[in-house]
C-alpha atoms as a PDB file:
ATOM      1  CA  UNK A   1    -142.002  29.488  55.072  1.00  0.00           C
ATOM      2  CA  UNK A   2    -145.591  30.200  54.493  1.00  0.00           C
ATOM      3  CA  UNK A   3    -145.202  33.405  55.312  1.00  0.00           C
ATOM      4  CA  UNK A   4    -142.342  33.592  52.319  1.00  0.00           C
ATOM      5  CA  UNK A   5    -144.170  36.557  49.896  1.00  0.00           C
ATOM      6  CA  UNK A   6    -142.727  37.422  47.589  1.00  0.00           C
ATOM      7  CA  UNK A   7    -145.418  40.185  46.728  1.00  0.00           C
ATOM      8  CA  UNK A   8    -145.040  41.818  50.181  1.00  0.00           C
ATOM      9  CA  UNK A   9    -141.236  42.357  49.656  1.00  0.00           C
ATOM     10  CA  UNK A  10    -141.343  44.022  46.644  1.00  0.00           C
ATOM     11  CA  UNK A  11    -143.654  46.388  48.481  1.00  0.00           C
ATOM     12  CA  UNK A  12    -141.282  47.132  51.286  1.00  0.00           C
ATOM     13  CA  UNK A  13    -138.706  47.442  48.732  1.00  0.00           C
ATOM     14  CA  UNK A  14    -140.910  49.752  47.005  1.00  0.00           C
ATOM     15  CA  UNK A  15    -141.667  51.850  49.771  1.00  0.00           C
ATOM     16  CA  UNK A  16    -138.017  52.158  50.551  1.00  0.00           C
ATOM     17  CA  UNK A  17    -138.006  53.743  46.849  1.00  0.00           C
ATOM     18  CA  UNK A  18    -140.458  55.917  47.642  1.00  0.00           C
ATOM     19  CA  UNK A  19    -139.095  57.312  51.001  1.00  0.00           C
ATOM     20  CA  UNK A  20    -135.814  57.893  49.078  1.00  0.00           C
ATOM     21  CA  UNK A  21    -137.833  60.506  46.368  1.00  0.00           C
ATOM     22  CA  UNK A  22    -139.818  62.100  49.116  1.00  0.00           C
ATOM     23  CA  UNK A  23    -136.478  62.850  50.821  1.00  0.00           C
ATOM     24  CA  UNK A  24    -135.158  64.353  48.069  1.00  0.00           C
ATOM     25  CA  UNK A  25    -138.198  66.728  47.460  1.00  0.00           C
ATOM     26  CA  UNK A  26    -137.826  67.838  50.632  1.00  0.00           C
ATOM     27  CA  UNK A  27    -134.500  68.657  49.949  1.00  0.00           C
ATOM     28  CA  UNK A  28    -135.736  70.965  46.975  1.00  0.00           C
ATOM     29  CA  UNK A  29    -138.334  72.387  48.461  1.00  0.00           C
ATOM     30  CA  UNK A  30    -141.766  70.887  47.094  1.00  0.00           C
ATOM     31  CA  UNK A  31    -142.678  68.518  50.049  1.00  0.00           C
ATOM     32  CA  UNK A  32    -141.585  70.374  53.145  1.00  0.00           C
ATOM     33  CA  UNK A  33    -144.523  68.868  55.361  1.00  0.00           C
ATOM     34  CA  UNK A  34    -143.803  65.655  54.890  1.00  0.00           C
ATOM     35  CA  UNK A  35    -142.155  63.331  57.458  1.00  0.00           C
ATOM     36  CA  UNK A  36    -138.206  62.803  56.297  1.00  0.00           C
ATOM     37  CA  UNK A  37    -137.446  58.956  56.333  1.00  0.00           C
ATOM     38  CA  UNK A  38    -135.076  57.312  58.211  1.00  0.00           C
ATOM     39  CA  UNK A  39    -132.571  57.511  55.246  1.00  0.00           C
ATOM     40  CA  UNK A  40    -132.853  61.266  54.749  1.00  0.00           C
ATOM     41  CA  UNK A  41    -129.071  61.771  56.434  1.00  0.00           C
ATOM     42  CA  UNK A  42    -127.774  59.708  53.183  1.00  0.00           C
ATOM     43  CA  UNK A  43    -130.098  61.313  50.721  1.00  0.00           C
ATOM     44  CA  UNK A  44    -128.858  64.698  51.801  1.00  0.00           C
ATOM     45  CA  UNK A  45    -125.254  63.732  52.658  1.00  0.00           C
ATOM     46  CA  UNK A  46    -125.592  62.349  48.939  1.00  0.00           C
ATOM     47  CA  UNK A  47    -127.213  65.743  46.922  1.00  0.00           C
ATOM     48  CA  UNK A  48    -124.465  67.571  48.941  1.00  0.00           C
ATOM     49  CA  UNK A  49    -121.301  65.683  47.756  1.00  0.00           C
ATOM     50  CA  UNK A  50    -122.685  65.339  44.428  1.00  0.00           C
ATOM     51  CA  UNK A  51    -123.809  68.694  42.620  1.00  0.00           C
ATOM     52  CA  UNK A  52    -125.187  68.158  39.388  1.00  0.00           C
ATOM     53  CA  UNK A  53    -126.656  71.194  37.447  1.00  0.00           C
ATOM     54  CA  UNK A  54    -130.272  70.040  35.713  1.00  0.00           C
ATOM     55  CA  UNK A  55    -132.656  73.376  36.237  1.00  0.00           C
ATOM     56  CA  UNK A  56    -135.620  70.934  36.064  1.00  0.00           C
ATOM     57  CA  UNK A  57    -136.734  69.804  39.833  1.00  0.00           C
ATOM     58  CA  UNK A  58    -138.189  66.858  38.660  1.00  0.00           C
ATOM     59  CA  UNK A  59    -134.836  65.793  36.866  1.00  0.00           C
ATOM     60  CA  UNK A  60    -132.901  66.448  39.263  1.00  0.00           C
ATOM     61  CA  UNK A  61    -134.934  64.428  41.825  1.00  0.00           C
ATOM     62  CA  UNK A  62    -135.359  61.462  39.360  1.00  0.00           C
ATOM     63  CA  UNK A  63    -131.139  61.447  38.941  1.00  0.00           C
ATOM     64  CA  UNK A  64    -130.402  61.959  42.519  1.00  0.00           C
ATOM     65  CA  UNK A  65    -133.103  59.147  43.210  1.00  0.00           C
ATOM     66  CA  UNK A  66    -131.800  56.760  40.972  1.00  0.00           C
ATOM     67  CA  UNK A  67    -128.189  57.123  42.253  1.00  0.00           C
ATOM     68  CA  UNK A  68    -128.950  56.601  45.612  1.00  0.00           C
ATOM     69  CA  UNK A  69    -130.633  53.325  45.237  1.00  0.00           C
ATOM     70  CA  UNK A  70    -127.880  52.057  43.213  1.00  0.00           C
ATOM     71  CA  UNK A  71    -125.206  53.547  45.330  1.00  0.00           C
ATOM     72  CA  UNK A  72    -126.725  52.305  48.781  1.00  0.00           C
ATOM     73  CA  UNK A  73    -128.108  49.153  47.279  1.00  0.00           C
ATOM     74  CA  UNK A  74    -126.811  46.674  50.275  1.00  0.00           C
ATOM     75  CA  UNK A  75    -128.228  49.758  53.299  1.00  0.00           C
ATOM     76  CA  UNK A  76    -131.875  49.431  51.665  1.00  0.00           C
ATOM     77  CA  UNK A  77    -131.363  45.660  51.076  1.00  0.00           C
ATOM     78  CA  UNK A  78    -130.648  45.091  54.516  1.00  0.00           C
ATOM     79  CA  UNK A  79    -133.284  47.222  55.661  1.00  0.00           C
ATOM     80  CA  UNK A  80    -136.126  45.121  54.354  1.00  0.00           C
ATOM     81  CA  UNK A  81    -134.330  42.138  54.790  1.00  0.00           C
ATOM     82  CA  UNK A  82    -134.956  43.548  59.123  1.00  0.00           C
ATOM     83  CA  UNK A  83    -138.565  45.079  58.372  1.00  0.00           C
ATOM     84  CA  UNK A  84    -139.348  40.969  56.947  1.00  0.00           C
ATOM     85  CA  UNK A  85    -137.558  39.215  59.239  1.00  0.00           C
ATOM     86  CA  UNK A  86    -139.655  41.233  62.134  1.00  0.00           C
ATOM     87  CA  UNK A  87    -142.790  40.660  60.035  1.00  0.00           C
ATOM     88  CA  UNK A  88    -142.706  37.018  59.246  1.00  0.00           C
ATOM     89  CA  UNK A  89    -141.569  36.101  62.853  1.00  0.00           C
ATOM     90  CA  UNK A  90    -144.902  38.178  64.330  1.00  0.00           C
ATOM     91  CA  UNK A  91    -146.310  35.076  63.508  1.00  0.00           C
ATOM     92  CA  UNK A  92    -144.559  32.115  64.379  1.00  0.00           C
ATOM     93  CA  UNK A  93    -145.979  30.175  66.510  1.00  0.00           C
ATOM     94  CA  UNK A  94    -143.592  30.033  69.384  1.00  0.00           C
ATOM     95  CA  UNK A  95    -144.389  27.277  71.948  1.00  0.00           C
ATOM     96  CA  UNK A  96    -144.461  24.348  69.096  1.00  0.00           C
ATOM     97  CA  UNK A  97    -141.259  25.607  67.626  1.00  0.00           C
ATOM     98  CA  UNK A  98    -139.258  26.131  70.748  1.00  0.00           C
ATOM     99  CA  UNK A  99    -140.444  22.509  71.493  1.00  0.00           C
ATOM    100  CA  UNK A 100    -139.025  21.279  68.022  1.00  0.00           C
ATOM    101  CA  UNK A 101    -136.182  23.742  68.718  1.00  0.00           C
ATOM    102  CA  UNK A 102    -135.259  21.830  72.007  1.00  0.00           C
ATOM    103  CA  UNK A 103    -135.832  18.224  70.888  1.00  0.00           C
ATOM    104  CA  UNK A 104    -133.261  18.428  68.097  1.00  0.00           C
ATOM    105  CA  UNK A 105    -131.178  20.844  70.240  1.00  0.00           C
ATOM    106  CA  UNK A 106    -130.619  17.998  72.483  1.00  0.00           C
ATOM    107  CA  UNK A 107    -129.846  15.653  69.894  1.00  0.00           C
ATOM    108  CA  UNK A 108    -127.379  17.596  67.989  1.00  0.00           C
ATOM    109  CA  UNK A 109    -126.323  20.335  70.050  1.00  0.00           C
ATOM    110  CA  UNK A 110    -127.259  24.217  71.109  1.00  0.00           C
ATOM    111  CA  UNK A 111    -124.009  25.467  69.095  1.00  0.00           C
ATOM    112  CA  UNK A 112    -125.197  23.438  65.963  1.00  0.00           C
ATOM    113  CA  UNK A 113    -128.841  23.590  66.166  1.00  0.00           C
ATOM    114  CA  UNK A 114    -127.896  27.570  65.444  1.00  0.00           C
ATOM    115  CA  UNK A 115    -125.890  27.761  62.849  1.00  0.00           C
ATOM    116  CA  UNK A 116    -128.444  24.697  60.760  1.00  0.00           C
ATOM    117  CA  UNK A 117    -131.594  27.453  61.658  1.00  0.00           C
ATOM    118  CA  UNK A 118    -129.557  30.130  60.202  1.00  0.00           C
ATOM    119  CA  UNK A 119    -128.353  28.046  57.530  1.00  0.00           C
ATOM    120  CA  UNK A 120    -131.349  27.084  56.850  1.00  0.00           C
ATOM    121  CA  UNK A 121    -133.001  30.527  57.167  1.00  0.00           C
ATOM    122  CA  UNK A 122    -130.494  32.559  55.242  1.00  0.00           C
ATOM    123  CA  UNK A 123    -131.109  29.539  52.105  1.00  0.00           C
ATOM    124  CA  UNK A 124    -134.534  29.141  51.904  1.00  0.00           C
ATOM    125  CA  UNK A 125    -135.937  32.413  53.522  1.00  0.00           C
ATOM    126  CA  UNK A 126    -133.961  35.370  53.192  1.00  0.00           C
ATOM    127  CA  UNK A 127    -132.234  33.997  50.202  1.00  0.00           C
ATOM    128  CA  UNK A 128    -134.862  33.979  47.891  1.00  0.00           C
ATOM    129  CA  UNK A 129    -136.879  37.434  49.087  1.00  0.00           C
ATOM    130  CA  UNK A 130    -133.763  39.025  48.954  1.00  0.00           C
ATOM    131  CA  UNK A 131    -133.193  38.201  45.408  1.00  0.00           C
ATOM    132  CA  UNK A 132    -136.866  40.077  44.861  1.00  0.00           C
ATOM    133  CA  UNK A 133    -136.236  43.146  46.966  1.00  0.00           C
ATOM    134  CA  UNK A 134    -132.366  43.674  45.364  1.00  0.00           C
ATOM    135  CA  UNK A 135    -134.341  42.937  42.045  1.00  0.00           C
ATOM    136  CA  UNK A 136    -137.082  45.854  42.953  1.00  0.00           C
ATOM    137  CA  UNK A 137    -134.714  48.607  44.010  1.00  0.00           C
ATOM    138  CA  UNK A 138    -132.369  48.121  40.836  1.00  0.00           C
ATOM    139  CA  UNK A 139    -135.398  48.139  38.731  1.00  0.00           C
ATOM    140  CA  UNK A 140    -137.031  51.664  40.425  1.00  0.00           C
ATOM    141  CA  UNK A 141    -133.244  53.087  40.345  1.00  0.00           C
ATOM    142  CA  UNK A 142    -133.279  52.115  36.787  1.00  0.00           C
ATOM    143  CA  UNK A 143    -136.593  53.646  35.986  1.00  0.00           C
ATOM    144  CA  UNK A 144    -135.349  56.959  37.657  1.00  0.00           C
ATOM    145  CA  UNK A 145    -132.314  57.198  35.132  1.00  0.00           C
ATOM    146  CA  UNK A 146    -134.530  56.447  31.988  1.00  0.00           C
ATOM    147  CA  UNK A 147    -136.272  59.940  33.044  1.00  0.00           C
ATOM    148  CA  UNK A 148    -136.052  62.329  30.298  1.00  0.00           C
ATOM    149  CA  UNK A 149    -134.470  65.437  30.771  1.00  0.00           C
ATOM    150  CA  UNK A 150    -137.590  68.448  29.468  1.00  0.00           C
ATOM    151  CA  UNK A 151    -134.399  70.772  28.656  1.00  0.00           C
ATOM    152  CA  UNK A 152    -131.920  68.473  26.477  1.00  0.00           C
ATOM    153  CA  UNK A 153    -134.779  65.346  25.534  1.00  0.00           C
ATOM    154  CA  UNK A 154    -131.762  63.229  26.877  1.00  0.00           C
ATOM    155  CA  UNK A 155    -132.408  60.753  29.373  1.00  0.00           C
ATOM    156  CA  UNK A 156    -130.181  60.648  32.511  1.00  0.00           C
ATOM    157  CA  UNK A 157    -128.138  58.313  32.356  1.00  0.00           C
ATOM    158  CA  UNK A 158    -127.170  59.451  28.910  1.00  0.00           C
ATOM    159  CA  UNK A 159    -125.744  62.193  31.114  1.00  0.00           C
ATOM    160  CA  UNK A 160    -123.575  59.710  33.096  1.00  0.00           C
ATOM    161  CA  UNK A 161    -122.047  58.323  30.012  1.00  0.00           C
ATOM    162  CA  UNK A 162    -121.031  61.284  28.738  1.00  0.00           C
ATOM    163  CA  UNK A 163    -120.311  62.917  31.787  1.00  0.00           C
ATOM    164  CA  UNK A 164    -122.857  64.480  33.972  1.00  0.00           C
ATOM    165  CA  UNK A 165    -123.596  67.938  34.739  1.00  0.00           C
ATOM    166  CA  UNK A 166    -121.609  68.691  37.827  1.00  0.00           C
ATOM    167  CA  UNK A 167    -122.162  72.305  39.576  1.00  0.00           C
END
C-alpha cells in the first residue's frame, strides 16, 4: 500500500500515450530512428484498416492517436496495471510477508488465503490506480481529438460526428 502512487501511474499511463504517437510517426515517416514500441503491430494494424484522408501529418497522427487509445483502452490498461504490479512488488519485503502469509494460511486455508490477497489486492490496490491510469489515457485520447485540423479549422472529432474523411 505505501507504494500505492497515484502520480507514478499516470506517468506509465502517459508514457503508454506517448509510445502510441511515436508509433504512428514512424508510420508517416518523421521519426524513422526511433525504437517502435511494443504496441506498434496495433498502431499499424489500426492506420491500415482505417484510412482517413487529412493531408496534414500532424492531424492525421493526432486522429489516429486518439482512436487508438480509446479503441484499445482495456490492452494499455492492462499493460500498466503489469508494469505496477512488477514495480510495487520490487519492493516488498518478502521474508516478513511470507511469514504473515503462512500464519494466516494455516489458520484459514492455502485455497482461501488466495483468493482474500487477491481480493484484497484487486480492491484496494489495483482498484484505485486503475481508475487513474483508465482516467489518463481517456484524457490524452481526448486531447488528441480536440486537435484542430490547419486545413478545415475543425477539430477532429467534429470529423467523427459528421463522418470522417475515409480514403
Amino acid at each position: 500500500m505505501a507504494r500505492l502512487d497515484l502520480g507514478t501511474i499516470g506517468e506509465m499511463a502517459n508514457g503508454i500515450c506517448w509510445r502510441i504517437q511515436s508509433d504512428c510517426y514512424i508510420l508517416y515517416g518523421t521519426e524513422e530512428k526511433k525504437e517502435k514500441s511494443e504496441f506498434f503491430d496495433i498502431v499499424k494494424d489500426y492506420i491500415n484498416n482505417h484510412p482517413c484522408n487529412f493531408n496534414d501529418r500532424h492531424a492525421k497522427v493526432q486522429f489516429y492517436v486518439g482512436n487508438i487509445l480509446i479503441e484499445h483502452l482495456n490492452i494499455f490498461a492492462d499493460k500498466v496495471k503489469r508494469e505496477y504490479e512488477e514495480n510495487a512488488l520490487s519492493d516488498v519485503d518478502y521474508p516478513v510477508s511470507n511469514n504473515m502469509y503462512k500464519e494466516i494460511s494455516d489458520i484459514i486455508g492455502e485455497k482461501r488465503m488466495g483468493r482474500l490477497n487477491e481480493t484484497l489486492c484487486e480492491a484496494f490496490v489495483f482498484g484505485p490506480i486503475m481508475v487513474s491510469a483508465v482516467q489518463q489515457i481517456i484524457i490524452r485520447g481526448l486531447q488528441m481529438l480536440c486537435y484542430r485540423d490547419p486545413e478545415s479549422s475543425k477539430q477532429l472529432y467534429q470529423f467523427m460526428l459528421g463522418g470522417k474523411p475515409n480514403g
